[in-house]
PDB file of N, CA and C in Angstrom:
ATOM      1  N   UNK A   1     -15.461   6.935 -30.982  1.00  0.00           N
ATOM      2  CA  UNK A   1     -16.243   5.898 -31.634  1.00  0.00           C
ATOM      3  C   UNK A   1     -16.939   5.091 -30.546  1.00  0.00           C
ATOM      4  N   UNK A   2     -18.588   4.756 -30.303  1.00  0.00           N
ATOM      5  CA  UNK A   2     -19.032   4.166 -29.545  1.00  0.00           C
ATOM      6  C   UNK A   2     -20.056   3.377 -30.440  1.00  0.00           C
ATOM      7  N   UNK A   3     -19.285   2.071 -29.543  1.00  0.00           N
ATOM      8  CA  UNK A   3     -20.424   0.636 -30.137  1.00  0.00           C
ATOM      9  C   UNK A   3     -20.904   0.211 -28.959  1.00  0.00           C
ATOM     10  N   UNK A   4     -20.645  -1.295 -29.067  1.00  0.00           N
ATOM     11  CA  UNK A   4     -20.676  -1.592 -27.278  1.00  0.00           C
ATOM     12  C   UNK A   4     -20.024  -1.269 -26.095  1.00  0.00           C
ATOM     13  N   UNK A   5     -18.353  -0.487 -26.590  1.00  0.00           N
ATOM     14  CA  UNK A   5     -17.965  -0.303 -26.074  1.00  0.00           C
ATOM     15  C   UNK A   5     -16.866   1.386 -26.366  1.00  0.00           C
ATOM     16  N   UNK A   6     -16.708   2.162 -25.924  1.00  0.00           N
ATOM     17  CA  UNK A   6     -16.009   3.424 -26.138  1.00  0.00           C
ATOM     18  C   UNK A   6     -14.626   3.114 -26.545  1.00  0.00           C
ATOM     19  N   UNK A   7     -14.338   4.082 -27.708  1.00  0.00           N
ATOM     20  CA  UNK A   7     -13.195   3.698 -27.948  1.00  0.00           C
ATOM     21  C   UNK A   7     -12.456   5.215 -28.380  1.00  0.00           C
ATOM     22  N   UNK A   8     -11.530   6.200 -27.857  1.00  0.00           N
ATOM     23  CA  UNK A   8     -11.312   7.693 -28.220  1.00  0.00           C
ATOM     24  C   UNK A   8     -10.267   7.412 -29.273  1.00  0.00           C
ATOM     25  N   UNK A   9     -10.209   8.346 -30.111  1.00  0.00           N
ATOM     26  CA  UNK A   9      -9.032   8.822 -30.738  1.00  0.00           C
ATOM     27  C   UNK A   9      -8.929  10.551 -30.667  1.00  0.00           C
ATOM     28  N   UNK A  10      -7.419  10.581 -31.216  1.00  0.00           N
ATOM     29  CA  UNK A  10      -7.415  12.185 -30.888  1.00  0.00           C
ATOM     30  C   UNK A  10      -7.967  12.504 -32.205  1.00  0.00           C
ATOM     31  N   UNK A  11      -8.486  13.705 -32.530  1.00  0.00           N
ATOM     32  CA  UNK A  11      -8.998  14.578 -33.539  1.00  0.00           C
ATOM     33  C   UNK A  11      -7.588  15.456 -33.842  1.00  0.00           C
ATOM     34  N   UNK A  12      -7.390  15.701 -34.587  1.00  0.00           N
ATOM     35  CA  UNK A  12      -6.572  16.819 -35.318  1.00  0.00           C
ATOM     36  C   UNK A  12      -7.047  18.025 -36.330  1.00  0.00           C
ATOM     37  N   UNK A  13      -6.845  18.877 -36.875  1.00  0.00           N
ATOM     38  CA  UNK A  13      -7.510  19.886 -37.957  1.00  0.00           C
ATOM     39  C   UNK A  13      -7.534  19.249 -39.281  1.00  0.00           C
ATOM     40  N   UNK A  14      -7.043  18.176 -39.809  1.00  0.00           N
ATOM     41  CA  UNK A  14      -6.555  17.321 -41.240  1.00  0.00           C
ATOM     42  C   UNK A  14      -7.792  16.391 -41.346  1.00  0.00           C
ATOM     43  N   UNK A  15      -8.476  17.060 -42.315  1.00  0.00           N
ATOM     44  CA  UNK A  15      -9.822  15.213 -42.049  1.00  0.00           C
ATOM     45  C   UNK A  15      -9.616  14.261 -42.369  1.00  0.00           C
ATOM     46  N   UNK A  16      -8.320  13.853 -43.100  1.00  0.00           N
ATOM     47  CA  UNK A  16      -7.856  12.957 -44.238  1.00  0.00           C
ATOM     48  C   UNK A  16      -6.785  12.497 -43.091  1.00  0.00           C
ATOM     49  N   UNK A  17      -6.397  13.111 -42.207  1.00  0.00           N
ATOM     50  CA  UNK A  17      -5.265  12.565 -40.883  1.00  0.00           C
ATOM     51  C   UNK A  17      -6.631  12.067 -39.962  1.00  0.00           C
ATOM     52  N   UNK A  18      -7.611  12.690 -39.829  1.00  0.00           N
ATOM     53  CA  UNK A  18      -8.689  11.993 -38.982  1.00  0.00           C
ATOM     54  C   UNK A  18      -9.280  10.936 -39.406  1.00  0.00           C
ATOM     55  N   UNK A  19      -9.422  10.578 -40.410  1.00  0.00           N
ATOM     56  CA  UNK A  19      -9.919   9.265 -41.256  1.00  0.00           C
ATOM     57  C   UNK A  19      -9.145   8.188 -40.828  1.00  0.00           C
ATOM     58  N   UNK A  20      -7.577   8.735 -40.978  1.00  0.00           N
ATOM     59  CA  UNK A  20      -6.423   7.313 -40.719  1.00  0.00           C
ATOM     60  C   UNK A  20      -6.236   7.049 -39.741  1.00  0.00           C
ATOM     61  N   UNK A  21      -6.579   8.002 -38.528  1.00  0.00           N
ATOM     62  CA  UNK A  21      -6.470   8.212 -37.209  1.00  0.00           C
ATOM     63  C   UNK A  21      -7.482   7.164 -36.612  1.00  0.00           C
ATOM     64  N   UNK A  22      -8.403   7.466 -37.261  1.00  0.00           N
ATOM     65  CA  UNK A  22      -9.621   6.413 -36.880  1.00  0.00           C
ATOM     66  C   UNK A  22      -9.794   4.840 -37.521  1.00  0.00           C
ATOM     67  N   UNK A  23      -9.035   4.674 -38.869  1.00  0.00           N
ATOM     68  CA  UNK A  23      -9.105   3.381 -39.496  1.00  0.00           C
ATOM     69  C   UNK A  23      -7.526   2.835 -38.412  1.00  0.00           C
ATOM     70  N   UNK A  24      -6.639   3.595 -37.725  1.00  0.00           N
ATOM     71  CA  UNK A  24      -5.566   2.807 -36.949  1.00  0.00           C
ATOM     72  C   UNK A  24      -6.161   2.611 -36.143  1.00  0.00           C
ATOM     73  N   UNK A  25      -7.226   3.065 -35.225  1.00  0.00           N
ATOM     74  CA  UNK A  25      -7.587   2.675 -33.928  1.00  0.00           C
ATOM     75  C   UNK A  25      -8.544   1.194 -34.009  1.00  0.00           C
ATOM     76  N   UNK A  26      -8.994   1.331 -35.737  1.00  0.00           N
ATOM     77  CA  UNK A  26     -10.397   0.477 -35.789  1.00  0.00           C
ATOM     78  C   UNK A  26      -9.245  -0.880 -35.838  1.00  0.00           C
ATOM     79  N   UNK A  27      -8.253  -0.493 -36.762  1.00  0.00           N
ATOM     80  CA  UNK A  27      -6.997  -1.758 -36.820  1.00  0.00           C
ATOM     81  C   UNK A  27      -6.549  -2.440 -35.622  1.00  0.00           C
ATOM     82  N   UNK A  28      -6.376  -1.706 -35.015  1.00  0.00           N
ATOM     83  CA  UNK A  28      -5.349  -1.783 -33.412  1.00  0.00           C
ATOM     84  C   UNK A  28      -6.703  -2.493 -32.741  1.00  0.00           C
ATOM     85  N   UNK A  29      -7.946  -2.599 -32.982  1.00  0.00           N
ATOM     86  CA  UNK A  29      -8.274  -3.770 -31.784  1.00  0.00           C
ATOM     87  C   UNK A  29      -8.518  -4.814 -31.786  1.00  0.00           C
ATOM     88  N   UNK A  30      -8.056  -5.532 -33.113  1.00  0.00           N
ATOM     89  CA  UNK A  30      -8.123  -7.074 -32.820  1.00  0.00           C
ATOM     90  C   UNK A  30      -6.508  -7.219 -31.863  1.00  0.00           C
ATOM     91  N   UNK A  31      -5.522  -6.721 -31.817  1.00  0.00           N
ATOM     92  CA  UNK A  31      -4.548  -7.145 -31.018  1.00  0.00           C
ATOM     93  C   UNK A  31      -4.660  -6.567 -29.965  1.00  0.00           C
ATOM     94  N   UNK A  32      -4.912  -5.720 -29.524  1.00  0.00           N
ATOM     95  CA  UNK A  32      -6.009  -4.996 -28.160  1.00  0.00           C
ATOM     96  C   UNK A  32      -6.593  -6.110 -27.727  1.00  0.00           C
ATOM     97  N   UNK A  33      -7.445  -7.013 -28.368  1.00  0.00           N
ATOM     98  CA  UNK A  33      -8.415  -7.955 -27.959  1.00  0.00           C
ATOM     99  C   UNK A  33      -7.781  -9.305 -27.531  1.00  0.00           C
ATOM    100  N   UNK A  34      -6.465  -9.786 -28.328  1.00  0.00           N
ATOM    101  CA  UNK A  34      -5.640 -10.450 -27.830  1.00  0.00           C
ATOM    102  C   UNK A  34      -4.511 -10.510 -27.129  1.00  0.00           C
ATOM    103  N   UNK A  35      -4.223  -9.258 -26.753  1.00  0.00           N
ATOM    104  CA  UNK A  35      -3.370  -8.920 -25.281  1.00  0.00           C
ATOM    105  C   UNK A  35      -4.685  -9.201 -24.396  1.00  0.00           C
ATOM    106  N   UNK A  36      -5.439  -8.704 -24.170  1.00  0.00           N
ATOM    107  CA  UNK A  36      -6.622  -8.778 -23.702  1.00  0.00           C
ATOM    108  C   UNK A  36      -7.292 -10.441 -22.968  1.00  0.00           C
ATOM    109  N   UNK A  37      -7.168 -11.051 -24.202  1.00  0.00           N
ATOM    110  CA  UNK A  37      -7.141 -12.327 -23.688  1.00  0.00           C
ATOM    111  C   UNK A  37      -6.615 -13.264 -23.074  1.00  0.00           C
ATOM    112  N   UNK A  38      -4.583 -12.820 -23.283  1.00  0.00           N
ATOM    113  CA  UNK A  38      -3.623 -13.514 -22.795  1.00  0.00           C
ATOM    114  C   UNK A  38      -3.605 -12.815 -21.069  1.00  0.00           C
ATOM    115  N   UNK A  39      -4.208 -11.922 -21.148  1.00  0.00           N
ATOM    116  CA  UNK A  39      -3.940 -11.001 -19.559  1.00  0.00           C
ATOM    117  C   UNK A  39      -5.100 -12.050 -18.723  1.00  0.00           C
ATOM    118  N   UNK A  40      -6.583 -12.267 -19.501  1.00  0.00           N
ATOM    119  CA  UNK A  40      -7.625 -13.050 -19.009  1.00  0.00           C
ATOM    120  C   UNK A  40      -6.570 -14.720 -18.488  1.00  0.00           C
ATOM    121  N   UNK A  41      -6.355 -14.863 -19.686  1.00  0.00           N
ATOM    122  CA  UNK A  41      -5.868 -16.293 -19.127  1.00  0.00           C
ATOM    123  C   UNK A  41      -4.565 -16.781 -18.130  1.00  0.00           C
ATOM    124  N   UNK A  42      -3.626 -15.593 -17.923  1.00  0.00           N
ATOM    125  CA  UNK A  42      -2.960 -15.662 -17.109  1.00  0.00           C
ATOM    126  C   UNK A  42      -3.853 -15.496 -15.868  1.00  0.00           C
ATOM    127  N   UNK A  43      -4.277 -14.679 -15.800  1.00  0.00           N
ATOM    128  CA  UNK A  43      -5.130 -14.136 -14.228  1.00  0.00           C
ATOM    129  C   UNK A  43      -6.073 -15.488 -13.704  1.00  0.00           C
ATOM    130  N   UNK A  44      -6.763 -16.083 -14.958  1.00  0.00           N
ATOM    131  CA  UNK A  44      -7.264 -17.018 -14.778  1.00  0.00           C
ATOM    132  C   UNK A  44      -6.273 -17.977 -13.811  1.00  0.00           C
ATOM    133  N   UNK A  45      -5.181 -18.183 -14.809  1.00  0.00           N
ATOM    134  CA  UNK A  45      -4.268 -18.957 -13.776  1.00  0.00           C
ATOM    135  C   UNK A  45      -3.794 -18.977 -12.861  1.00  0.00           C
ATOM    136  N   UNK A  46      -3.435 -17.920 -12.739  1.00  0.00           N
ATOM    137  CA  UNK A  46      -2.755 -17.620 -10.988  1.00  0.00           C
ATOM    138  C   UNK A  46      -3.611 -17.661  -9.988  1.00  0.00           C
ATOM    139  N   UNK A  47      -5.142 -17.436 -10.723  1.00  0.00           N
ATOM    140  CA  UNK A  47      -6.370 -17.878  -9.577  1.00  0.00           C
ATOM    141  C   UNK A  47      -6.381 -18.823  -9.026  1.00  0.00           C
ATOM    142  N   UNK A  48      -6.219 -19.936 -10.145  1.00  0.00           N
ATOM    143  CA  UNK A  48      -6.125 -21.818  -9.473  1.00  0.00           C
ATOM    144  C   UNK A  48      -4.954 -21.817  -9.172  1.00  0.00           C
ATOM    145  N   UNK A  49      -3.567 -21.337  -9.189  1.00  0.00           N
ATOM    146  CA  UNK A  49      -2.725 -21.873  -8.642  1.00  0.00           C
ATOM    147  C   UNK A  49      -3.299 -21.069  -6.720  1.00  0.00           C
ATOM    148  N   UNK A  50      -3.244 -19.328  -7.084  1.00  0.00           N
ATOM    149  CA  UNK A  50      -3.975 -19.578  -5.517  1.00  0.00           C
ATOM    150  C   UNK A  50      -4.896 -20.275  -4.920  1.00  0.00           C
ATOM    151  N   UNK A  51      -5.689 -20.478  -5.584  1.00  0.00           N
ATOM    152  CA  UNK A  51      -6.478 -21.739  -4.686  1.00  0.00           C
ATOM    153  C   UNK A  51      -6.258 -22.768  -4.634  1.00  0.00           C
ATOM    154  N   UNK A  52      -5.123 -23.242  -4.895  1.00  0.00           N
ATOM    155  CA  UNK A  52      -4.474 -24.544  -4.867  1.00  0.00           C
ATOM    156  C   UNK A  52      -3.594 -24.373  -3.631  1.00  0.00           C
ATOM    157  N   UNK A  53      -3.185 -23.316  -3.706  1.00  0.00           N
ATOM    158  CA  UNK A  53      -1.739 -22.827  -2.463  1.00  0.00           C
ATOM    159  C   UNK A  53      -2.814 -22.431  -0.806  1.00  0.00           C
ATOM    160  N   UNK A  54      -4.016 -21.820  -1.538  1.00  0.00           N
ATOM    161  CA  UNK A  54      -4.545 -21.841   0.111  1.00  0.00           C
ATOM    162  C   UNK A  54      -5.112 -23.043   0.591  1.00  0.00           C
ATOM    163  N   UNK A  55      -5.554 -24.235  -0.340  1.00  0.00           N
ATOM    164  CA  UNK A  55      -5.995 -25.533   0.464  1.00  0.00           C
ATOM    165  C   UNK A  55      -4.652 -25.964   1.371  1.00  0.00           C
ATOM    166  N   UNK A  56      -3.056 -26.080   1.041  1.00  0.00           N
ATOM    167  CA  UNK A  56      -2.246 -26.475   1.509  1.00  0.00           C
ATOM    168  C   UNK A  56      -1.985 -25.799   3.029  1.00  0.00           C
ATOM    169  N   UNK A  57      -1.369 -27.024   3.259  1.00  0.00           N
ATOM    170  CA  UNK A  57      -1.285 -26.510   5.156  1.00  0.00           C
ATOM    171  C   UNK A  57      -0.332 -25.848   5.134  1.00  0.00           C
ATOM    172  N   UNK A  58      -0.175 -25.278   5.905  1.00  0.00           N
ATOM    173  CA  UNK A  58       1.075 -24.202   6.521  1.00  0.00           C
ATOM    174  C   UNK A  58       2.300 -25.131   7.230  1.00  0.00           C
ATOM    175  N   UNK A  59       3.448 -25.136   6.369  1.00  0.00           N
ATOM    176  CA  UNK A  59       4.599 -26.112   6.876  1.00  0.00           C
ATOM    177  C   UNK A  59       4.583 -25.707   8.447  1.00  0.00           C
ATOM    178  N   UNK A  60       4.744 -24.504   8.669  1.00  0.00           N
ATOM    179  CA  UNK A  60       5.177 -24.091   9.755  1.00  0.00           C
ATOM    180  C   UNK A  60       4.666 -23.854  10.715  1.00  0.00           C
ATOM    181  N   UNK A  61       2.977 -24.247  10.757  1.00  0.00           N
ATOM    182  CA  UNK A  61       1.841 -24.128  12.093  1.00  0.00           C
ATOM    183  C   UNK A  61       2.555 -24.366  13.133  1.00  0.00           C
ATOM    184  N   UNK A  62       2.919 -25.010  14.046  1.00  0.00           N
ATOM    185  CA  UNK A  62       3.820 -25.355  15.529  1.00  0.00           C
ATOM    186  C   UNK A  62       4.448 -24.618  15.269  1.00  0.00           C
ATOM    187  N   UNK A  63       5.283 -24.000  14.788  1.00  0.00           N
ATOM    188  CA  UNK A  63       6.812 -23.168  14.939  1.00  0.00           C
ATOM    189  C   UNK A  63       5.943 -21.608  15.308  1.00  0.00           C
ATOM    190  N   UNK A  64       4.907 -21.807  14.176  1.00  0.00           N
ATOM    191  CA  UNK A  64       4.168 -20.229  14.384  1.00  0.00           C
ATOM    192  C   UNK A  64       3.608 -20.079  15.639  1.00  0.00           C
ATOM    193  N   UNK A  65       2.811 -21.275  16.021  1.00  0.00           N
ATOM    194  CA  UNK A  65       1.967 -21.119  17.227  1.00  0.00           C
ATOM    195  C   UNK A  65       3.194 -20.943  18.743  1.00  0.00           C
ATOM    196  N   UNK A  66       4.130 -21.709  18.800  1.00  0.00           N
ATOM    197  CA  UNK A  66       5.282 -21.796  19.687  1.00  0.00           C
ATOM    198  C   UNK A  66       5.319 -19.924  19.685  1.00  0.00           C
ATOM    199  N   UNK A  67       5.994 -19.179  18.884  1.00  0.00           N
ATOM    200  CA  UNK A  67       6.418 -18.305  19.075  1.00  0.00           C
ATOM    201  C   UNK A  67       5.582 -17.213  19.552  1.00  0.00           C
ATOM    202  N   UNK A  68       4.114 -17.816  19.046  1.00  0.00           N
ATOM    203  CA  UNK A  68       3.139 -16.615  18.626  1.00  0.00           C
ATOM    204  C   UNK A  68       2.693 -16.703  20.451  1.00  0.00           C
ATOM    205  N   UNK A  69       2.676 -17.832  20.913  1.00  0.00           N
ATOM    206  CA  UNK A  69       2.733 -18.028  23.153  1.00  0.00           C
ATOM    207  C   UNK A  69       3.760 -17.175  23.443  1.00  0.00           C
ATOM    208  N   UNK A  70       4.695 -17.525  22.845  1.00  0.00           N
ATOM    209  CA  UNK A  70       5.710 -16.920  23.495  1.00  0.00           C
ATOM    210  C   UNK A  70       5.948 -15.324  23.445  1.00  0.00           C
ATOM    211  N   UNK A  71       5.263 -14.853  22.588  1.00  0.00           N
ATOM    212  CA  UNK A  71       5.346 -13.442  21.932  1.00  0.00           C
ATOM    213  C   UNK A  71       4.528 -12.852  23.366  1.00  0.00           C
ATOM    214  N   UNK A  72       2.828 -13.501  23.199  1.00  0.00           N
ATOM    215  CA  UNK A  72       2.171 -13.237  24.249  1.00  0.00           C
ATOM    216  C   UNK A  72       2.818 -13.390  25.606  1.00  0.00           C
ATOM    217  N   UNK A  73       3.503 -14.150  26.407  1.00  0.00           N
ATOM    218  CA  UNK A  73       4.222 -14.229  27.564  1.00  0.00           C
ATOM    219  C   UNK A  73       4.972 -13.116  27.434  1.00  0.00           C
ATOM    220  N   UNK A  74       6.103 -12.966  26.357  1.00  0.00           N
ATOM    221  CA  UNK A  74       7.021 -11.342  26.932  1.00  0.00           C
ATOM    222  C   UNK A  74       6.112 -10.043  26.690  1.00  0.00           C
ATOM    223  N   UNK A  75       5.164 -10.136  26.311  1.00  0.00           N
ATOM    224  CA  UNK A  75       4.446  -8.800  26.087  1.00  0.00           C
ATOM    225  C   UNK A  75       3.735  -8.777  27.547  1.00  0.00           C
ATOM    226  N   UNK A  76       3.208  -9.770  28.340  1.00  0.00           N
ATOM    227  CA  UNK A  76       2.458  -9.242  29.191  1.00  0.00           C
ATOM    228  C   UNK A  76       3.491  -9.598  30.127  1.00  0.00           C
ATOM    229  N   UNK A  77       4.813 -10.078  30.458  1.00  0.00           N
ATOM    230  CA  UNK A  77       5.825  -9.589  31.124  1.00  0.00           C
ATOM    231  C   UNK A  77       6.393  -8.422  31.256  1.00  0.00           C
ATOM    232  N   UNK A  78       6.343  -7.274  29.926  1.00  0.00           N
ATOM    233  CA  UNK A  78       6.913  -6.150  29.701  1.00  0.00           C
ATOM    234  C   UNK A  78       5.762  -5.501  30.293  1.00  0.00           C
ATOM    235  N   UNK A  79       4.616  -5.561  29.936  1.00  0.00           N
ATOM    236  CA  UNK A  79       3.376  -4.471  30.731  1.00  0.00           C
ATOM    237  C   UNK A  79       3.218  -4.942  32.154  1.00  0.00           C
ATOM    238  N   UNK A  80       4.027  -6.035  33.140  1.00  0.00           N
ATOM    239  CA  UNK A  80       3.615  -5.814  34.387  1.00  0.00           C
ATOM    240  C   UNK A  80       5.055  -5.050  34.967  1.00  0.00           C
ATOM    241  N   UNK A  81       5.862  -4.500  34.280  1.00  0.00           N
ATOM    242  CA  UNK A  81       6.752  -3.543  34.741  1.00  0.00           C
ATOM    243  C   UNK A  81       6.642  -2.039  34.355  1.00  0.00           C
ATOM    244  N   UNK A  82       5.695  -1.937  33.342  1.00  0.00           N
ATOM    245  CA  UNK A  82       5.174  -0.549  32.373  1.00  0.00           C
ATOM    246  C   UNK A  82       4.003  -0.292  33.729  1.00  0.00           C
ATOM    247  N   UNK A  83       4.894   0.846  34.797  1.00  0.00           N
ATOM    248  CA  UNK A  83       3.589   1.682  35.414  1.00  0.00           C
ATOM    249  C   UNK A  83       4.287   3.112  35.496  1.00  0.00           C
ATOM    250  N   UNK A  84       3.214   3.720  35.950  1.00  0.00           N
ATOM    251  CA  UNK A  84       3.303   5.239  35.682  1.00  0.00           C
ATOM    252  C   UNK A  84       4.002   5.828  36.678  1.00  0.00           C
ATOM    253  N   UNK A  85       5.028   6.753  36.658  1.00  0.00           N
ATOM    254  CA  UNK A  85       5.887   7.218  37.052  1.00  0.00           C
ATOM    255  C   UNK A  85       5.495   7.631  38.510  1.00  0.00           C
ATOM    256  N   UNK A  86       5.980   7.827  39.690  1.00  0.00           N
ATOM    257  CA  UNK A  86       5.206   8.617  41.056  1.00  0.00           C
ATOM    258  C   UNK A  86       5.543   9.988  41.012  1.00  0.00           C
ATOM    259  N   UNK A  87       4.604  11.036  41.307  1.00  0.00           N
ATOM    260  CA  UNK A  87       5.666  12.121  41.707  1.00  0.00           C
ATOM    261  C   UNK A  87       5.667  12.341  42.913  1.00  0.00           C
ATOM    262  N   UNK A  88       6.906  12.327  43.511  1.00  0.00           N
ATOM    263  CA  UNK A  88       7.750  12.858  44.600  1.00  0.00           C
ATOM    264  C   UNK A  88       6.949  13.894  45.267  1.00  0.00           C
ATOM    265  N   UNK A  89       7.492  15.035  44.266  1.00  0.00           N
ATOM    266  CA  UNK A  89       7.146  16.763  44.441  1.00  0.00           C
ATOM    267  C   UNK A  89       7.051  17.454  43.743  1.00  0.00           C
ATOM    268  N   UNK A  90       6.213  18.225  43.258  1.00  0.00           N
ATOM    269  CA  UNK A  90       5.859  18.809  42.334  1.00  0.00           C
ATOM    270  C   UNK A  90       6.861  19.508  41.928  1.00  0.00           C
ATOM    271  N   UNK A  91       8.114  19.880  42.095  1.00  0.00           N
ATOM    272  CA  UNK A  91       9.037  20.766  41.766  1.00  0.00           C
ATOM    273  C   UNK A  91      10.291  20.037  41.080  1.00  0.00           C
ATOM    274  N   UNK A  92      10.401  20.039  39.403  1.00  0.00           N
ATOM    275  CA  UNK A  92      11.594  19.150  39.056  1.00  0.00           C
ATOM    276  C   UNK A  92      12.427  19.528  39.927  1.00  0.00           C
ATOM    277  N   UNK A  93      14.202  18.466  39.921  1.00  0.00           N
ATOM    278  CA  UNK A  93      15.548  18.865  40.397  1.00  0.00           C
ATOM    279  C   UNK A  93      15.883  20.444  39.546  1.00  0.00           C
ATOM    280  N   UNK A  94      17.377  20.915  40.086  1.00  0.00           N
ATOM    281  CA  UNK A  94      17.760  21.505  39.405  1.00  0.00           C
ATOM    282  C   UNK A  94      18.212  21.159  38.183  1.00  0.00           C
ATOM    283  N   UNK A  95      18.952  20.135  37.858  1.00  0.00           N
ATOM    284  CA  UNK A  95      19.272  19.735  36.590  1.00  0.00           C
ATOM    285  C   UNK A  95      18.246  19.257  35.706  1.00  0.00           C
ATOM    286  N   UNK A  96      16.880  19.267  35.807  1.00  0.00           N
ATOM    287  CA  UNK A  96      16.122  19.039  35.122  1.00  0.00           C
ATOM    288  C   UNK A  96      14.903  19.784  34.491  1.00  0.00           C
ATOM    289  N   UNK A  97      15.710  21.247  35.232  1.00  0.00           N
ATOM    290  CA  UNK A  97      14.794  22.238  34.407  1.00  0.00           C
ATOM    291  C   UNK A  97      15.422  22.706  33.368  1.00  0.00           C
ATOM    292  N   UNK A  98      14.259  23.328  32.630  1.00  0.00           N
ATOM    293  CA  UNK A  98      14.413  23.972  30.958  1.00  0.00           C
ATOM    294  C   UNK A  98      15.329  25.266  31.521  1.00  0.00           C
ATOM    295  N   UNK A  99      16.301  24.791  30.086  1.00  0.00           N
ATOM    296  CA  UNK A  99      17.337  26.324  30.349  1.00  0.00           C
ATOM    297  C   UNK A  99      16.280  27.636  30.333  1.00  0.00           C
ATOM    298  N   UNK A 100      16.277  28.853  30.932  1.00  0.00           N
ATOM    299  CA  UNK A 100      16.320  29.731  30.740  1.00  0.00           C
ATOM    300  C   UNK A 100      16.244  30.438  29.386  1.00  0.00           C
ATOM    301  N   UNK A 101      14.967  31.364  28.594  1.00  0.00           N
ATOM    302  CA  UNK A 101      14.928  31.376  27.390  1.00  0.00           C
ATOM    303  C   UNK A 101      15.757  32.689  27.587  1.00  0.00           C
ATOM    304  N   UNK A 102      16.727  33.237  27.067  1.00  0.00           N
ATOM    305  CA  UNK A 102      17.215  34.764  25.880  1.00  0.00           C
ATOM    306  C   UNK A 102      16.147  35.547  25.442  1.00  0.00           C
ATOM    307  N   UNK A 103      16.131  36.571  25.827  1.00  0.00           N
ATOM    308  CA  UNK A 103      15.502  37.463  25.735  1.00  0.00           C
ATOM    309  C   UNK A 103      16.039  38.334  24.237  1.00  0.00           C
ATOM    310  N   UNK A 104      15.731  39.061  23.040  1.00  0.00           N
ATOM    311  CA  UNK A 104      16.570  39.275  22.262  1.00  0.00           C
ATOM    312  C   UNK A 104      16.925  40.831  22.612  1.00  0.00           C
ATOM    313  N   UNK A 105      17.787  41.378  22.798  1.00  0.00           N
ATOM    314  CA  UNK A 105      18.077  43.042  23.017  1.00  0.00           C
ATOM    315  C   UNK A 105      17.535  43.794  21.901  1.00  0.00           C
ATOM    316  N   UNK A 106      16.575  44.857  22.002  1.00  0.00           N
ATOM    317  CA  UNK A 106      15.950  45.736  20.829  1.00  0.00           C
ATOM    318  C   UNK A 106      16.540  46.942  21.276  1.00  0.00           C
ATOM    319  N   UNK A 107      16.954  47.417  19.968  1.00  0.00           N
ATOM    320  CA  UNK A 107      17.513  48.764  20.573  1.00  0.00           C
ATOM    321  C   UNK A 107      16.124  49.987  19.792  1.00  0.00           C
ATOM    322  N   UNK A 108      16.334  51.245  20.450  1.00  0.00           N
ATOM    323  CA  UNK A 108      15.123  51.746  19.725  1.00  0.00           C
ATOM    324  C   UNK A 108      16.003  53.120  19.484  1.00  0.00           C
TER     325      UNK A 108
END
């Protein structure tokens, strides 16, 4: 059914089940329309309460900013000890080479 706006129902093989099919859907949208509205006016609301909650200051600005220096100080304390490894000699130790792979025995 299209007016201003689309509205489906299912079809079935019964035209007399398609008639009722279609007078329930035509029924069902005045309360369609008022869920509809109560969803509008909540949303509405929680809009002004957020914009009520972002004018307010942040209790905790100093506590944030304190930590948020301090965050920056151990991070660029940790990267002036983060350098890249030297190599020695191109040849790992013995204990630090890859085992030896197994070969599998094929018999023919």
């Amino acid at each position: 059914m299209i007016g201003q706006l689309r509205h489906t129902v299912t079809l079935g093989t019964d035209v007399f089940g398609n008639l009722q099919r279609m007078d329930n859907a035509l029924e069902g949208l005045p309360i369609k329309e008022q869920t509809c509205r109560e969803q509008l006016f909540n949303l509405q609301t929680q809009l002004e309460t957020a914009k009520a909650e972002v004018q307010k200051p942040f209790p905790r600005e100093a506590e944030l900013n304190t930590q948020t220096a301090r965050l920056e100080e151990l991070n660029s304390l940790l990267n002036l000890d983060h350098k890249e490894p030297e190599i020695v000699d191109a040849e790992p130790d013995e204990d630090q080479r890859p085992p030896e792979r197994r070969r599998p025995q094929l018999e023919r």
